[in-house]
C-alpha atoms as a PDB file:
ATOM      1  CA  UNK A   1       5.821   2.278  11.124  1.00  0.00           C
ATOM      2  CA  UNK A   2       5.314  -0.474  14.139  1.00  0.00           C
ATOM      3  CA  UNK A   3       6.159   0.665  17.785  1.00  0.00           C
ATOM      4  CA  UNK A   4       6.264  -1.805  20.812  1.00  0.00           C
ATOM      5  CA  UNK A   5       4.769  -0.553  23.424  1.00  0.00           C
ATOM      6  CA  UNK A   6       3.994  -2.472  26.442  1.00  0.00           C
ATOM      7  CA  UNK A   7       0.461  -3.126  26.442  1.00  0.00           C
ATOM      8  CA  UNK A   8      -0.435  -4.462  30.136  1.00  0.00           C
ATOM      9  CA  UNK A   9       1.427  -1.146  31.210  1.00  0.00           C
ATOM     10  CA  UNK A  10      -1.429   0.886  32.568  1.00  0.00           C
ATOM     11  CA  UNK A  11       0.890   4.069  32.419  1.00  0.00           C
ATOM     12  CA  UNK A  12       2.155   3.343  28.981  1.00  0.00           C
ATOM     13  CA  UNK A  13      -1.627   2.952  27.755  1.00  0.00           C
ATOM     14  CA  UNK A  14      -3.077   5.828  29.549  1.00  0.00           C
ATOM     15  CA  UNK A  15      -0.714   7.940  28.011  1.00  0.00           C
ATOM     16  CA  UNK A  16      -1.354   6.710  24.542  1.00  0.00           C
ATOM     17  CA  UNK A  17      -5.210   7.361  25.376  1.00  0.00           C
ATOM     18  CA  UNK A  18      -4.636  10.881  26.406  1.00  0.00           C
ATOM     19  CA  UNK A  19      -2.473  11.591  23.326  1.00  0.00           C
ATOM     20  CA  UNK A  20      -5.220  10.247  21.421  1.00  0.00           C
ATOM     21  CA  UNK A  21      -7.464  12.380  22.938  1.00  0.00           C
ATOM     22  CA  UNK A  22      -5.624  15.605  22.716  1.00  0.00           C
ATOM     23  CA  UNK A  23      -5.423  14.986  18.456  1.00  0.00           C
ATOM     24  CA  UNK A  24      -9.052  14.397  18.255  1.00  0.00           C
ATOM     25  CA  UNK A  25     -10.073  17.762  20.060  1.00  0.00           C
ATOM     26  CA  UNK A  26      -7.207  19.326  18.168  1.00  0.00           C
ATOM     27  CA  UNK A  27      -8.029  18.078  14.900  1.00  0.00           C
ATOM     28  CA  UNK A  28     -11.624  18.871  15.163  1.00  0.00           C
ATOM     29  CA  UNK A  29     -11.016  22.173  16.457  1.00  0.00           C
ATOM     30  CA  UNK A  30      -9.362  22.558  13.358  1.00  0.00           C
ATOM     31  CA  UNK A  31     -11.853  21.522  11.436  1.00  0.00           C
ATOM     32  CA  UNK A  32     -14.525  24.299  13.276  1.00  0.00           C
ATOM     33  CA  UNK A  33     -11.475  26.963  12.511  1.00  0.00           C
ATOM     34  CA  UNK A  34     -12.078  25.987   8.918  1.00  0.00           C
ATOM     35  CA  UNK A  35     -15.963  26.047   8.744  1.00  0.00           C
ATOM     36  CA  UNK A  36     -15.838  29.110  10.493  1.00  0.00           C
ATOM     37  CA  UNK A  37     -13.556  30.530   7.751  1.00  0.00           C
ATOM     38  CA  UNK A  38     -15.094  29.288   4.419  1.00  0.00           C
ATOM     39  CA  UNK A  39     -18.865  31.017   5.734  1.00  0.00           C
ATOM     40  CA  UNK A  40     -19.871  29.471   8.911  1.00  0.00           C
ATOM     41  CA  UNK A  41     -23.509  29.741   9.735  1.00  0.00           C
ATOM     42  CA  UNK A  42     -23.497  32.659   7.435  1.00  0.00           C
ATOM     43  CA  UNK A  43     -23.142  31.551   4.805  1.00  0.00           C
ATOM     44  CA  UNK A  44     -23.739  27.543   4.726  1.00  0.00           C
ATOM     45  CA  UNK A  45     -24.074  27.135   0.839  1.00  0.00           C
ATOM     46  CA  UNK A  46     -20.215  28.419   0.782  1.00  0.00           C
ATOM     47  CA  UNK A  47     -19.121  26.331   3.901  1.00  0.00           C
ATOM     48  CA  UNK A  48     -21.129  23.164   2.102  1.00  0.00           C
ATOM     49  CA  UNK A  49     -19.173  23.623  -0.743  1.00  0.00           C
ATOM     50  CA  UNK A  50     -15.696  23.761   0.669  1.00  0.00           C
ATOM     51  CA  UNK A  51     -15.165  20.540   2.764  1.00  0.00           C
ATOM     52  CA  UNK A  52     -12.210  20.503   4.647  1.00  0.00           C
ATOM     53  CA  UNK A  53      -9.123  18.744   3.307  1.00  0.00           C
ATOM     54  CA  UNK A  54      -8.833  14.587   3.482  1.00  0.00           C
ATOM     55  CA  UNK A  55     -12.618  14.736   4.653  1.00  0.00           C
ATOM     56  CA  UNK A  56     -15.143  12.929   2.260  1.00  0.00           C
ATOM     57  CA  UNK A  57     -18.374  14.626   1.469  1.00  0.00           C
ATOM     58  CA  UNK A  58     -20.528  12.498   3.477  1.00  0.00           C
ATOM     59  CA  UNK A  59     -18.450  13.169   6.632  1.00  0.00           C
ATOM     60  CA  UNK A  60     -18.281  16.733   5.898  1.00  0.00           C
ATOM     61  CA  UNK A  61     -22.067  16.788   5.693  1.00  0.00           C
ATOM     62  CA  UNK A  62     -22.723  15.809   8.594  1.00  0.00           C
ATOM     63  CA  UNK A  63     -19.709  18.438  10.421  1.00  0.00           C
ATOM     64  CA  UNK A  64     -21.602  20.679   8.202  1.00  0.00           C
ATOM     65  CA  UNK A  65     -25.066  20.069  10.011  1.00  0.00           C
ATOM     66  CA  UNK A  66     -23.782  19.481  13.743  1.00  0.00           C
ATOM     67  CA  UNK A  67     -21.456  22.870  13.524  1.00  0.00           C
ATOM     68  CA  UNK A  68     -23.922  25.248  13.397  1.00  0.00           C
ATOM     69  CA  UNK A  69     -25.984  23.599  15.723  1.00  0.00           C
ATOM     70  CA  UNK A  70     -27.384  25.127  18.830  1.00  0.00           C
ATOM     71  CA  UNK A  71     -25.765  22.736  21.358  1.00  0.00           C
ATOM     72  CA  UNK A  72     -22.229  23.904  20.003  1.00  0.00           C
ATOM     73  CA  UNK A  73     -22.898  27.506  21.346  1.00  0.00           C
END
Protein backbone atom coordinates (compact mmCIF):
# COMPACT_ATOMS: atom_id res chain seq x y z
CA UNK A 1 0.00 0.00 0.00
CA UNK A 2 1.36 3.63 -1.38
CA UNK A 3 0.27 6.83 0.59
CA UNK A 4 0.96 10.46 -0.70
CA UNK A 5 2.04 12.38 1.69
CA UNK A 6 3.41 15.74 1.14
CA UNK A 7 6.97 15.54 1.54
CA UNK A 8 8.29 19.34 1.77
CA UNK A 9 5.53 19.57 4.60
CA UNK A 10 7.66 19.92 7.67
CA UNK A 11 4.49 19.07 9.85
CA UNK A 12 3.45 16.18 7.73
CA UNK A 13 7.15 14.72 8.05
CA UNK A 14 7.69 15.39 11.63
CA UNK A 15 4.78 13.55 12.38
CA UNK A 16 5.71 10.57 10.34
CA UNK A 17 9.20 10.74 12.28
CA UNK A 18 7.61 10.71 15.63
CA UNK A 19 5.28 7.82 14.67
CA UNK A 20 8.28 6.12 13.62
CA UNK A 21 9.80 6.66 16.66
CA UNK A 22 7.07 5.68 18.99
CA UNK A 23 7.00 1.86 17.01
CA UNK A 24 10.63 1.44 17.43
CA UNK A 25 10.62 2.02 21.34
CA UNK A 26 7.39 0.07 21.34
CA UNK A 27 8.50 -2.73 19.39
CA UNK A 28 11.69 -3.12 21.20
CA UNK A 29 10.13 -2.83 24.43
CA UNK A 30 8.39 -5.70 23.32
CA UNK A 31 11.05 -7.48 22.47
CA UNK A 32 12.79 -6.87 26.32
CA UNK A 33 9.07 -8.06 27.63
CA UNK A 34 9.88 -11.24 25.76
CA UNK A 35 13.57 -11.85 26.85
CA UNK A 36 12.55 -11.11 30.14
CA UNK A 37 9.90 -13.88 29.91
CA UNK A 38 11.69 -16.83 28.14
CA UNK A 39 14.79 -16.52 31.19
CA UNK A 40 16.26 -13.16 31.09
CA UNK A 41 19.66 -12.86 32.62
CA UNK A 42 18.73 -15.92 34.52
CA UNK A 43 18.69 -18.04 32.57
CA UNK A 44 20.47 -16.97 29.09
CA UNK A 45 20.85 -20.56 27.57
CA UNK A 46 16.78 -20.58 27.63
CA UNK A 47 16.42 -16.87 26.43
CA UNK A 48 19.26 -17.84 23.55
CA UNK A 49 17.21 -20.45 22.51
CA UNK A 50 13.88 -18.77 22.11
CA UNK A 51 14.37 -15.76 19.72
CA UNK A 52 11.60 -13.64 19.46
CA UNK A 53 9.16 -14.03 16.57
CA UNK A 54 10.14 -12.58 12.79
CA UNK A 55 13.72 -11.93 14.36
CA UNK A 56 16.64 -13.93 12.67
CA UNK A 57 19.20 -15.55 14.86
CA UNK A 58 21.92 -13.25 14.18
CA UNK A 59 19.79 -10.23 15.22
CA UNK A 60 18.54 -11.98 18.16
CA UNK A 61 22.13 -12.61 19.21
CA UNK A 62 23.09 -9.64 19.44
CA UNK A 63 19.46 -8.38 21.56
CA UNK A 64 20.55 -11.36 23.40
CA UNK A 65 24.07 -9.85 24.41
CA UNK A 66 23.08 -6.00 24.71
CA UNK A 67 19.83 -6.97 27.05
CA UNK A 68 21.46 -8.08 29.86
CA UNK A 69 23.96 -5.61 29.69
CA UNK A 70 24.88 -3.29 32.46
CA UNK A 71 24.10 0.01 30.66
CA UNK A 72 20.36 -1.23 30.29
CA UNK A 73 19.93 -1.13 34.17
Amino acid sequence: MKFDYPRDSVTCMDSIEQLKIHYLRDWRSTVKVHFKMVGGKEDLPAAKANPYKNIILDDWNILYNHFPSEELE
